[in-house]
C-alpha atoms as a PDB file:
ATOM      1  CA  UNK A   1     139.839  65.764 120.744  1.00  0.00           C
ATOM      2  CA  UNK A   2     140.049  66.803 124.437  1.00  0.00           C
ATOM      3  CA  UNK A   3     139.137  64.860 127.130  1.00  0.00           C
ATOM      4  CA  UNK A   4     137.086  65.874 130.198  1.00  0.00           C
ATOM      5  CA  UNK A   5     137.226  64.367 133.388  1.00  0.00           C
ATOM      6  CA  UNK A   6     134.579  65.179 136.233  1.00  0.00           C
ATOM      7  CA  UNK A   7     131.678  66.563 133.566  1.00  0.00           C
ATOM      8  CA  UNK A   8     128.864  66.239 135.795  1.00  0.00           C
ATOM      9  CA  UNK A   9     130.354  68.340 138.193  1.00  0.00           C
ATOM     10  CA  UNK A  10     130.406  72.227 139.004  1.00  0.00           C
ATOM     11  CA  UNK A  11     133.731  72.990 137.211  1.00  0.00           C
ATOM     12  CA  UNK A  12     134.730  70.101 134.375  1.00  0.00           C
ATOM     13  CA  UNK A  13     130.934  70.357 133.398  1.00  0.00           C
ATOM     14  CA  UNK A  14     131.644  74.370 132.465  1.00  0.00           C
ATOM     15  CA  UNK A  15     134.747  72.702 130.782  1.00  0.00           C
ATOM     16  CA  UNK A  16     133.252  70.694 128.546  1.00  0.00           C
ATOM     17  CA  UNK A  17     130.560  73.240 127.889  1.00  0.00           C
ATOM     18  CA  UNK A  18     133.052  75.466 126.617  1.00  0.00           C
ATOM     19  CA  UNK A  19     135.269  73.089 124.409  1.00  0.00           C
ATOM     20  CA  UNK A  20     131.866  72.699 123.136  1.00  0.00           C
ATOM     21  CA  UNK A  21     131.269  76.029 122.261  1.00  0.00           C
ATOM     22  CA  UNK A  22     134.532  76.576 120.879  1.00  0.00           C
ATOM     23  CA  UNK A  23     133.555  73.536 118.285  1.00  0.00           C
ATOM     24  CA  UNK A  24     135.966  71.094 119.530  1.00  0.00           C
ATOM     25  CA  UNK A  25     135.609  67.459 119.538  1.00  0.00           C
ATOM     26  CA  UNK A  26     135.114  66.587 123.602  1.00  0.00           C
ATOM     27  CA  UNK A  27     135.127  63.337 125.178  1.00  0.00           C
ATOM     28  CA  UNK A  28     133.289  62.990 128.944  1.00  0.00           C
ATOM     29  CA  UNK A  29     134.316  60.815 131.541  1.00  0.00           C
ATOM     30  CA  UNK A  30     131.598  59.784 133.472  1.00  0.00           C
ATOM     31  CA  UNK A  31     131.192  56.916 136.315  1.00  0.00           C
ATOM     32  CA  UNK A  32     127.692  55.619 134.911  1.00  0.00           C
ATOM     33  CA  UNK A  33     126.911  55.321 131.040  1.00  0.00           C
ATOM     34  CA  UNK A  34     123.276  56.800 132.151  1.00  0.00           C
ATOM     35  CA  UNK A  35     124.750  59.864 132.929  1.00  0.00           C
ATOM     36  CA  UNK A  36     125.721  60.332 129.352  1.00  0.00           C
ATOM     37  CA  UNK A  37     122.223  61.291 128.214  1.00  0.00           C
ATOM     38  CA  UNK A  38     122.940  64.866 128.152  1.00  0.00           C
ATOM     39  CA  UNK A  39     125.993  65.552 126.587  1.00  0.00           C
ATOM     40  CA  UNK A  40     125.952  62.882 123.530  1.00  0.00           C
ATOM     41  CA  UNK A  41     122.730  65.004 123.406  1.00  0.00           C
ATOM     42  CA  UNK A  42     125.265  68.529 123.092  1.00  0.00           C
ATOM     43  CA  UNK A  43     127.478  66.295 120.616  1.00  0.00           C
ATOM     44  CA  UNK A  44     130.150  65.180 123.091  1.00  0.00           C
ATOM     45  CA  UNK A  45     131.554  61.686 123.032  1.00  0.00           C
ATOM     46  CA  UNK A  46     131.555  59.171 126.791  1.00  0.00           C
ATOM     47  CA  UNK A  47     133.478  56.762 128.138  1.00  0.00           C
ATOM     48  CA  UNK A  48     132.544  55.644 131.569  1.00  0.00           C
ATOM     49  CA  UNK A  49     135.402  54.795 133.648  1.00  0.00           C
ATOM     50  CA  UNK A  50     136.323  55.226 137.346  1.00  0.00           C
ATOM     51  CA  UNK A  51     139.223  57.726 138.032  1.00  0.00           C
ATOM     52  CA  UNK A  52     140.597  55.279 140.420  1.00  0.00           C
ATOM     53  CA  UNK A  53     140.616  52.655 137.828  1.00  0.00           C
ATOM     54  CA  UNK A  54     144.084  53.699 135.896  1.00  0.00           C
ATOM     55  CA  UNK A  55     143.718  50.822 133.019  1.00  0.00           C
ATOM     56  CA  UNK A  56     139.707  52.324 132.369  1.00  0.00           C
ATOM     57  CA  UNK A  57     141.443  55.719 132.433  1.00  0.00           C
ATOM     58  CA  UNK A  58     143.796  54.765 129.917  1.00  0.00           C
ATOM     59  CA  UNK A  59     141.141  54.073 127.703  1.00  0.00           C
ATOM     60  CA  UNK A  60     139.718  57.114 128.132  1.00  0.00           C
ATOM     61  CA  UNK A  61     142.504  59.368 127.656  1.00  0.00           C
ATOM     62  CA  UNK A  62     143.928  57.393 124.657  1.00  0.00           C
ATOM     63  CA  UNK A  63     143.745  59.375 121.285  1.00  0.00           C
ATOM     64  CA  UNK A  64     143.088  62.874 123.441  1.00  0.00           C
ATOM     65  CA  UNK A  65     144.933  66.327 122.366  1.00  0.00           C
ATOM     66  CA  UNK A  66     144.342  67.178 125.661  1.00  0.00           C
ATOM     67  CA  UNK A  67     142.459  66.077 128.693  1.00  0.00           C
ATOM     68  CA  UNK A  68     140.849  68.351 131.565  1.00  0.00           C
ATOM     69  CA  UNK A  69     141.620  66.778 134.999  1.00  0.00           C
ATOM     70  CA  UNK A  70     140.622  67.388 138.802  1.00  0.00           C
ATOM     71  CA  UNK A  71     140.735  65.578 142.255  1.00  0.00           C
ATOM     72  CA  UNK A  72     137.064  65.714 143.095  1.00  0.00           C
ATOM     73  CA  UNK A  73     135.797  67.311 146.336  1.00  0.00           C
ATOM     74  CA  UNK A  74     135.971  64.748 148.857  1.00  0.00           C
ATOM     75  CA  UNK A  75     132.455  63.182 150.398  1.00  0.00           C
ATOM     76  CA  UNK A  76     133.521  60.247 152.188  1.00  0.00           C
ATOM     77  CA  UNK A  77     136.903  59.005 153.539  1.00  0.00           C
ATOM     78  CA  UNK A  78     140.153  60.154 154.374  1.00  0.00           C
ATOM     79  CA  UNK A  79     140.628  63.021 151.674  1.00  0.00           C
ATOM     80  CA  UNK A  80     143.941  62.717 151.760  1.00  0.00           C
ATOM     81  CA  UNK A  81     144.333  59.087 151.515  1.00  0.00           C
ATOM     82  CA  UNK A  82     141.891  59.304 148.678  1.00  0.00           C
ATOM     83  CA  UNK A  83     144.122  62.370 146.766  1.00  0.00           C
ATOM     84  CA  UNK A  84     147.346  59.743 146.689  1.00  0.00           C
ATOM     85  CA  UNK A  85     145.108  57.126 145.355  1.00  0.00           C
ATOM     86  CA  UNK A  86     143.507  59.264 142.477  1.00  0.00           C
ATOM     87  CA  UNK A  87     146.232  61.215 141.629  1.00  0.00           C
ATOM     88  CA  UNK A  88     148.497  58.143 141.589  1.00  0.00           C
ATOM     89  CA  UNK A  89     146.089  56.408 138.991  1.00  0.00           C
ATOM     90  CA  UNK A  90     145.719  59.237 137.432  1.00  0.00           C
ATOM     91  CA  UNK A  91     149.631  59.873 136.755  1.00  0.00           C
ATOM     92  CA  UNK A  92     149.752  56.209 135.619  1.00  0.00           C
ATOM     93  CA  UNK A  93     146.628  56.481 133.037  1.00  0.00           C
ATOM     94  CA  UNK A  94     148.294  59.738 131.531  1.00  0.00           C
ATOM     95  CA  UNK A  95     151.480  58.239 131.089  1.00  0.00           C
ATOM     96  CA  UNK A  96     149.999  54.830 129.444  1.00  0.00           C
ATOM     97  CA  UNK A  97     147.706  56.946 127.425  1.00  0.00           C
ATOM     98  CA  UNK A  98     150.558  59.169 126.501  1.00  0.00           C
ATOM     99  CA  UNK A  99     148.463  61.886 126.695  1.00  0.00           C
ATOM    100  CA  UNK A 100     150.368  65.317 125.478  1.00  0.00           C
ATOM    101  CA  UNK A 101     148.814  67.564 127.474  1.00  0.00           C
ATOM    102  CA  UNK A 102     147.012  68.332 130.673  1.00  0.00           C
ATOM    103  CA  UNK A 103     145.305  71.244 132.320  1.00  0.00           C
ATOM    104  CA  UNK A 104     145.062  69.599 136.111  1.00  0.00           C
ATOM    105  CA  UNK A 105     142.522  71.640 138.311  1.00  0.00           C
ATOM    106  CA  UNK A 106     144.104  73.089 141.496  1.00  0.00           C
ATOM    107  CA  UNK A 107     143.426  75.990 143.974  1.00  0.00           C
ATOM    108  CA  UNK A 108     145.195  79.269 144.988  1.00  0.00           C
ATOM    109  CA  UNK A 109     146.505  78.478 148.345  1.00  0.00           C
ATOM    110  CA  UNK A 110     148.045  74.929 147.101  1.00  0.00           C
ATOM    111  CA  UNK A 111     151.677  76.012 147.056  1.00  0.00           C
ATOM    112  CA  UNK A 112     151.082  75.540 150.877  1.00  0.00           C
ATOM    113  CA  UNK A 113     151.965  71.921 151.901  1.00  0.00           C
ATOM    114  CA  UNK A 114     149.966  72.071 155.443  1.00  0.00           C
ATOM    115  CA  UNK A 115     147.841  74.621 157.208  1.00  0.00           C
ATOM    116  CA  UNK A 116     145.354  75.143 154.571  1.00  0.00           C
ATOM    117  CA  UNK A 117     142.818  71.799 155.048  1.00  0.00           C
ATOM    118  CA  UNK A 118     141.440  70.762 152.087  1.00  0.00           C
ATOM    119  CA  UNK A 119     143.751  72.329 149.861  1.00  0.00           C
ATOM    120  CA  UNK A 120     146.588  70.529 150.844  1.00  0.00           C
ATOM    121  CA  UNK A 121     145.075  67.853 149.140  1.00  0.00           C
ATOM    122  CA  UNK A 122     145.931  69.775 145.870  1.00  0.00           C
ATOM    123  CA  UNK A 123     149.464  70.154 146.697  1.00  0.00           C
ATOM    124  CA  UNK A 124     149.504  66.488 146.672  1.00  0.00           C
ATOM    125  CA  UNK A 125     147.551  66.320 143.322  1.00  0.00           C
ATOM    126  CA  UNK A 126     150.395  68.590 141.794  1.00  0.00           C
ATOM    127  CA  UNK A 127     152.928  67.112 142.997  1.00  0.00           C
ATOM    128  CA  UNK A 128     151.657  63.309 141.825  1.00  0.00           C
ATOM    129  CA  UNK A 129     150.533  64.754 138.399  1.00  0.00           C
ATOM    130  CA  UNK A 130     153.146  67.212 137.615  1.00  0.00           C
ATOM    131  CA  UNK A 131     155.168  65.443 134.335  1.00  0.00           C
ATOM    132  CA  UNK A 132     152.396  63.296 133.936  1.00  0.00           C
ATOM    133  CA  UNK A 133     152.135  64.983 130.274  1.00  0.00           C
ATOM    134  CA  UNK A 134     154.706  66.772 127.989  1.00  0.00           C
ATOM    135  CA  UNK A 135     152.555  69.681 129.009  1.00  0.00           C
ATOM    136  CA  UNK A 136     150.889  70.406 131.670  1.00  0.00           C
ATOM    137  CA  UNK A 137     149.263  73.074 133.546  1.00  0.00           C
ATOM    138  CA  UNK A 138     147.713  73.837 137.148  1.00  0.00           C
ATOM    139  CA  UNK A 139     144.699  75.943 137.212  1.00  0.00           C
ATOM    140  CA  UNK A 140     144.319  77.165 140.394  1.00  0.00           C
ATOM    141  CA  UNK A 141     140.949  78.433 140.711  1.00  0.00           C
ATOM    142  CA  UNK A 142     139.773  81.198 143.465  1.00  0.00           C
ATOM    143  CA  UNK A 143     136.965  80.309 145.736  1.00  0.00           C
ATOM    144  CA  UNK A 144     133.835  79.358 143.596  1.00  0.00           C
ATOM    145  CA  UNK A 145     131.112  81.644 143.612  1.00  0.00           C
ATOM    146  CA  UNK A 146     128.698  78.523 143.399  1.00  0.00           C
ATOM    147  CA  UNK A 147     129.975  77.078 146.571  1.00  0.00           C
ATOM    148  CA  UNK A 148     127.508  80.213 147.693  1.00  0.00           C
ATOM    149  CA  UNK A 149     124.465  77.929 146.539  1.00  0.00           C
ATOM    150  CA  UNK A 150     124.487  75.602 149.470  1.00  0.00           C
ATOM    151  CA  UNK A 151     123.528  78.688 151.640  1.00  0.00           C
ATOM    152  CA  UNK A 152     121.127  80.160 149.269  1.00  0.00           C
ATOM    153  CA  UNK A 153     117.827  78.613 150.708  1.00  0.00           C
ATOM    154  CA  UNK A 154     118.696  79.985 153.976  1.00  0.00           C
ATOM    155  CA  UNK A 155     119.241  83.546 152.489  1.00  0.00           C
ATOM    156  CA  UNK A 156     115.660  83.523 150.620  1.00  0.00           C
ATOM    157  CA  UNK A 157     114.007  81.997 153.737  1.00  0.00           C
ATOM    158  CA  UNK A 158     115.930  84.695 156.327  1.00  0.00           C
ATOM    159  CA  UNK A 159     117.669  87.023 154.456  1.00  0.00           C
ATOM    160  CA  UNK A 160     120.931  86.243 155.952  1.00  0.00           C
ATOM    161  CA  UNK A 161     123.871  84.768 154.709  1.00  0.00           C
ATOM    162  CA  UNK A 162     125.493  82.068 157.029  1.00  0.00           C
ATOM    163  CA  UNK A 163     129.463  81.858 156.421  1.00  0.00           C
ATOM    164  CA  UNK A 164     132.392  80.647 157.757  1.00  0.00           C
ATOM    165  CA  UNK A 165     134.395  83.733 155.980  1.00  0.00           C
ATOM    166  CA  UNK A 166     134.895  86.838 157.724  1.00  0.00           C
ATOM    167  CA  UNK A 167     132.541  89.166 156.372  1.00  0.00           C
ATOM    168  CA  UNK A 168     135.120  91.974 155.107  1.00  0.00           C
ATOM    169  CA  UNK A 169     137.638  89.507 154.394  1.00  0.00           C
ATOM    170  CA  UNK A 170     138.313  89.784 150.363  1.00  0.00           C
ATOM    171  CA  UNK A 171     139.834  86.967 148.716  1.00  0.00           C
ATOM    172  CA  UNK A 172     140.302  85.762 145.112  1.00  0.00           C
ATOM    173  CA  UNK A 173     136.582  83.935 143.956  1.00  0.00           C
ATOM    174  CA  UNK A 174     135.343  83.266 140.824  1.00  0.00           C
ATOM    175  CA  UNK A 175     132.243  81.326 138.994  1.00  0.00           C
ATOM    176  CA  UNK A 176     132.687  78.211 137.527  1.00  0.00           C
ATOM    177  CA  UNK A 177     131.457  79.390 133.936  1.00  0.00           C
ATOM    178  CA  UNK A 178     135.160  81.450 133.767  1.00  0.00           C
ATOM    179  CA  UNK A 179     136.929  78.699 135.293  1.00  0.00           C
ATOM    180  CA  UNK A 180     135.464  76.422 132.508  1.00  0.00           C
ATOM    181  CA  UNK A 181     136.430  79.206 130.058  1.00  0.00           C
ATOM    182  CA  UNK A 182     140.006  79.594 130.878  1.00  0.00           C
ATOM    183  CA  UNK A 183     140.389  75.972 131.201  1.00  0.00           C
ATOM    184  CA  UNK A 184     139.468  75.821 127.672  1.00  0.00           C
ATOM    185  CA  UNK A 185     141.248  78.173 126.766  1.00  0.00           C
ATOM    186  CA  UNK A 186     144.484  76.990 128.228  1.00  0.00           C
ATOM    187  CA  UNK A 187     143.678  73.519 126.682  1.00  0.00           C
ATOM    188  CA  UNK A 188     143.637  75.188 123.382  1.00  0.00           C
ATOM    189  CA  UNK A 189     147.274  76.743 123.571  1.00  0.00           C
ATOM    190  CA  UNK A 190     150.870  75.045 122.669  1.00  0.00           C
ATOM    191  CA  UNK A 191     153.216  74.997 125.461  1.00  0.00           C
ATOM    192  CA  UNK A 192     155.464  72.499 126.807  1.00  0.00           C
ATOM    193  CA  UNK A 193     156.760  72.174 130.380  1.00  0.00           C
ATOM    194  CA  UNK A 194     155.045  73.006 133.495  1.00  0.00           C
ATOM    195  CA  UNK A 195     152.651  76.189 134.152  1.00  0.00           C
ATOM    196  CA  UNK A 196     151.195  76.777 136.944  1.00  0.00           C
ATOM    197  CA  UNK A 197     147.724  79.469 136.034  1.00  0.00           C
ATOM    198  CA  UNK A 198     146.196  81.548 139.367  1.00  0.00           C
ATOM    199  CA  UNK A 199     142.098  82.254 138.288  1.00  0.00           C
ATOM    200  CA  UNK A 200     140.083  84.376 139.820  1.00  0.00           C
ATOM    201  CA  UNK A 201     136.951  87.007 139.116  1.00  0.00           C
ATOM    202  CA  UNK A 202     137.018  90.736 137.932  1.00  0.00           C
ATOM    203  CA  UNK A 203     137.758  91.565 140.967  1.00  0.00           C
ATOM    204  CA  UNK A 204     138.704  89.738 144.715  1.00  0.00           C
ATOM    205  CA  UNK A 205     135.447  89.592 146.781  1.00  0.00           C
ATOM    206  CA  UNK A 206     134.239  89.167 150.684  1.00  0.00           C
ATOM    207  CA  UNK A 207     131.346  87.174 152.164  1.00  0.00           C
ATOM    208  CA  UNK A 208     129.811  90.396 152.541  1.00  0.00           C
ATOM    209  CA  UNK A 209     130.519  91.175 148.783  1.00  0.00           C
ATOM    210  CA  UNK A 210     128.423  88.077 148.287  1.00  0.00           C
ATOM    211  CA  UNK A 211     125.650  88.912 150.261  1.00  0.00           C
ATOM    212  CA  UNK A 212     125.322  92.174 148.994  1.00  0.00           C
ATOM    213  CA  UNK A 213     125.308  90.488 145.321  1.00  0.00           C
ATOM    214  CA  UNK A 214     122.067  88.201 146.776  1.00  0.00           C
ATOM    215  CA  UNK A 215     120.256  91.484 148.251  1.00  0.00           C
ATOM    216  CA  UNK A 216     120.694  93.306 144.811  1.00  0.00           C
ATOM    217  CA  UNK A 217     118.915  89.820 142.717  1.00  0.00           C
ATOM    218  CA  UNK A 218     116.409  89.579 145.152  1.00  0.00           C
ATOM    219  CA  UNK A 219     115.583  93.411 145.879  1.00  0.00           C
ATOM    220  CA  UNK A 220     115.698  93.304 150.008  1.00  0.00           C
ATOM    221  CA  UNK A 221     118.484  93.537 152.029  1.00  0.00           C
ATOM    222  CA  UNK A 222     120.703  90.406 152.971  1.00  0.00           C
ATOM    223  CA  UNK A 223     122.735  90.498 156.048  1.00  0.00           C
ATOM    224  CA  UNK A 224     125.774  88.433 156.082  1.00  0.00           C
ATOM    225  CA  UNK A 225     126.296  86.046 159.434  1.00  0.00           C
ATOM    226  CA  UNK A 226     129.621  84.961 160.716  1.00  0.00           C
ATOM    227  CA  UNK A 227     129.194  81.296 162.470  1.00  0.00           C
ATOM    228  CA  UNK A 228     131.364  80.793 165.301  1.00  0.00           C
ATOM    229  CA  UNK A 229     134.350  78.510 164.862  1.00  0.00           C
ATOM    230  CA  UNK A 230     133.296  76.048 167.817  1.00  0.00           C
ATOM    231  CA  UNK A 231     129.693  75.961 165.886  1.00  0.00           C
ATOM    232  CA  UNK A 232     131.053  74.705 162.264  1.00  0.00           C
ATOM    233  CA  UNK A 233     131.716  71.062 162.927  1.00  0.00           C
ATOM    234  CA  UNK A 234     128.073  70.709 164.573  1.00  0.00           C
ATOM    235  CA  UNK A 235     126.474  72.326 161.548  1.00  0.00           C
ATOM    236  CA  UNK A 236     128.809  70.280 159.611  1.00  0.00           C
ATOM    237  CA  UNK A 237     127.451  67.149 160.931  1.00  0.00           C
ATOM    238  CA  UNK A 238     123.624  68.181 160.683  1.00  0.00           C
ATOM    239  CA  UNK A 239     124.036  68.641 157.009  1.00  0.00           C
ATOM    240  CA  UNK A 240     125.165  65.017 157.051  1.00  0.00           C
ATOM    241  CA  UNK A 241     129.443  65.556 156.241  1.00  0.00           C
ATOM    242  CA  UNK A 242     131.290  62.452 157.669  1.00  0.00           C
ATOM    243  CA  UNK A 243     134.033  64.030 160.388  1.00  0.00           C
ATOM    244  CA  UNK A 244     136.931  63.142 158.441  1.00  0.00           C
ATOM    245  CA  UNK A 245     135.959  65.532 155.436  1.00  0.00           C
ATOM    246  CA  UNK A 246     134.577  68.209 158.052  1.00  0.00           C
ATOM    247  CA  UNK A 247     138.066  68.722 159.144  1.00  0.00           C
ATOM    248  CA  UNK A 248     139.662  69.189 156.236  1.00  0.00           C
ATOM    249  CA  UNK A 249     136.948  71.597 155.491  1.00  0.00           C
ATOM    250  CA  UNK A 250     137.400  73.639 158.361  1.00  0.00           C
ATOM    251  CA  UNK A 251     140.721  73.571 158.226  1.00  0.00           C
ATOM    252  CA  UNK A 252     140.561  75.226 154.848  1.00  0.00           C
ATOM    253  CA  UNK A 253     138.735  77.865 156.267  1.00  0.00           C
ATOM    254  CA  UNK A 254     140.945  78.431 158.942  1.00  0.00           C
ATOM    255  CA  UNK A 255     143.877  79.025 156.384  1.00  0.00           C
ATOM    256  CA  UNK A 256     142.471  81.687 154.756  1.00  0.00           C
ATOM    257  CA  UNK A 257     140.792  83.648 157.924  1.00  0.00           C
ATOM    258  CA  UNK A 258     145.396  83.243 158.499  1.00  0.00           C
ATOM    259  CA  UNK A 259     146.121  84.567 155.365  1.00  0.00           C
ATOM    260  CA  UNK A 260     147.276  81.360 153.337  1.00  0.00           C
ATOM    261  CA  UNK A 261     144.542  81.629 150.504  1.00  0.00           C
ATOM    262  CA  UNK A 262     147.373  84.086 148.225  1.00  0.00           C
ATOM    263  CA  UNK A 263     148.029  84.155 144.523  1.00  0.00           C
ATOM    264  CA  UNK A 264     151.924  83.290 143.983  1.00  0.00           C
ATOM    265  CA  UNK A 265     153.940  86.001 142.444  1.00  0.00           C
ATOM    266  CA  UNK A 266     155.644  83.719 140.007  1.00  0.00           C
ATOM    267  CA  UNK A 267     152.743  82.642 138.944  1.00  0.00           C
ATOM    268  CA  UNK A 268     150.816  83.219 135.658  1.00  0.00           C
ATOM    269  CA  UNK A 269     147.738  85.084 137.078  1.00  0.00           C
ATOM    270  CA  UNK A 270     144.281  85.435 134.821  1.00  0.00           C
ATOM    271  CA  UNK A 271     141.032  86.605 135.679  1.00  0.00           C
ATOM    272  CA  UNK A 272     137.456  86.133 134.502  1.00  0.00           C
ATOM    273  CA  UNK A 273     134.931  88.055 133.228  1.00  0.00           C
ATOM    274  CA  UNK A 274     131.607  86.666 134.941  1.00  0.00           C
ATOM    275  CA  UNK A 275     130.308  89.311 137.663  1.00  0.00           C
ATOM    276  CA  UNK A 276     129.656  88.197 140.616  1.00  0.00           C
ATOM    277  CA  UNK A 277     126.144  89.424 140.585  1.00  0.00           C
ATOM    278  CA  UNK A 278     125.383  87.340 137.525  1.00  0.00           C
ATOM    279  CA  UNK A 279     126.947  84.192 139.324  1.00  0.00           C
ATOM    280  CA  UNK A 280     124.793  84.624 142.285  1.00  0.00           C
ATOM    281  CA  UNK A 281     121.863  85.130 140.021  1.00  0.00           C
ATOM    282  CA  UNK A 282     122.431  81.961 138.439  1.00  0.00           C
ATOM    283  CA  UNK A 283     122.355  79.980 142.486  1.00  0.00           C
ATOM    284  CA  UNK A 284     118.798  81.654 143.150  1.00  0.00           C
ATOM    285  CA  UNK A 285     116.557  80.740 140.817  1.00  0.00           C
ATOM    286  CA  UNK A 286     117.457  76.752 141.081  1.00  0.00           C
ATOM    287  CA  UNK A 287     116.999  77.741 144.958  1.00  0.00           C
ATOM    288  CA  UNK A 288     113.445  78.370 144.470  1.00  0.00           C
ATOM    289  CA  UNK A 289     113.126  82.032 143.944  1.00  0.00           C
END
């Protein structure tokens, strides 16, 4: 039985999906027993329980082959502050549970300690949960294609693609449904020790890779539009993102405009099979097309 945390979001949702698939026995963790609807619908077992909580956590991860864990993306808060508590209660619940293995959601770009925003958050996260299992194992994940669906409404209204990535600027990105995939995979295997797994698409892909990917779903062109760096915090704050979290967002994407966002060459490096056409495809139609 394998243990998911984080199922109603983007990536540990794919996760369970795929366990799923593969006919294993999964077990959700969700904040609110309502949310469960859904996936004791798709056969999968809930507990509710708060990550932060480590003795609910316990609970949850007691009697698990294998659990699927992240540090979700920060909304509120210092992000940082909030990555000790998590991962700290995390660690704990593991540990108590004496849960045998892990596969522990990270980012390329997290060997980096500073200079990357947000994604020094997962060097934390590593650091607190590596040994928290026998086995354990650090996906780090390439820039999600889906991330592109916050944009999308603007690119069918306008046919232009607002980012804060350089146009030409390829870097490692990959949809969620391969990042649940490998997960699964990975959760699957026998190992002991530590591993840390680099994930990204076919191929590495621009902003202008990704707008080119929109223009060929929707059949007109689609131009993509660099925003200013002294423009992202306002545009930040319009959409409502508290200034704490805006920072660490834009210093993530000043790390990789410096080069910082970089597989590790000691690394165990995989990559999907999900084009990035048929990602994108998947972000318009919920957009309204």
């Amino acid at each position: 039985m394998y243990v998911v945390v984080g199922a109603n979001g983007r990536a540990g949702g794919e996760v369970a999906r795929a366990l799923l698939e593969r006919g294993e026995t999964v077990r959700v963790v969700l904040r609110r027993r309502e949310q469960g609807a859904k996936w004791t619908a798709l056969g999968a077992e809930v507990a509710v329980a708060s990550i932060e909580n480590a003795g609910a956590m316990t609970d949850a991860l007691r009697g698990a082959s294998g659990a699927f864990l992240l540090n979700p993306p920060p909304v509120s808060g210092d992000p940082y502050a909030r990555t000790e508590e998590l991962g700290a209660a995390l660690a704990d619940a593991a540990k108590r549970a004496r849960l045998p293995k892990a596969v522990i959601l990270s980012s390329i770009g997290a060997q980096h300690k500073s200079g990357t925003g947000v994604i020094a958050t997962l060097n934390r996260f590593e650091a607190l949960l590596d040994g928290a299992a026998p086995a354990t194992a650090f996906l780090r994940s390439g820039y999600f294609v889906e991330t592109w669906g916050e944009v999308a409404k603007a690119v069918l209204a306008d046919s232009v693609l607002p980012t804060f990535l350089e146009p030409s600027q390829k870097i490692p990105m990959v949809s969620t449904i391969d990042v649940g995939r490998a997960a699964a995979a990975v959760l699957c295997e026998e190992w002991t020790g530590k591993r840390v797994i680099e994930l990204g698409g076919p191929q590495d892909w621009s902003a202008g890779d990704v707008a080119s990917a929109f223009a060929e779903v929707l059949g007109r062109p689609v131009a993509p539009i660099l925003v200013p760096p002294e423009q992202r915090a306002a545009l930040l704050a319009e959409d409502g993102v508290p200034g704490e979290v805006a920072a660490a967002l834009l210093g993530m994407f000043e790390g990789i405009a410096n080069g910082l966002f970089m597989r590790q060459k000691d690394s165990e490096h995989r990559r999907g099979t999900i084009s990035l056409t048929t990602a994108i495809e998947r972000l318009v139609v919920p957009a309204g097309r």
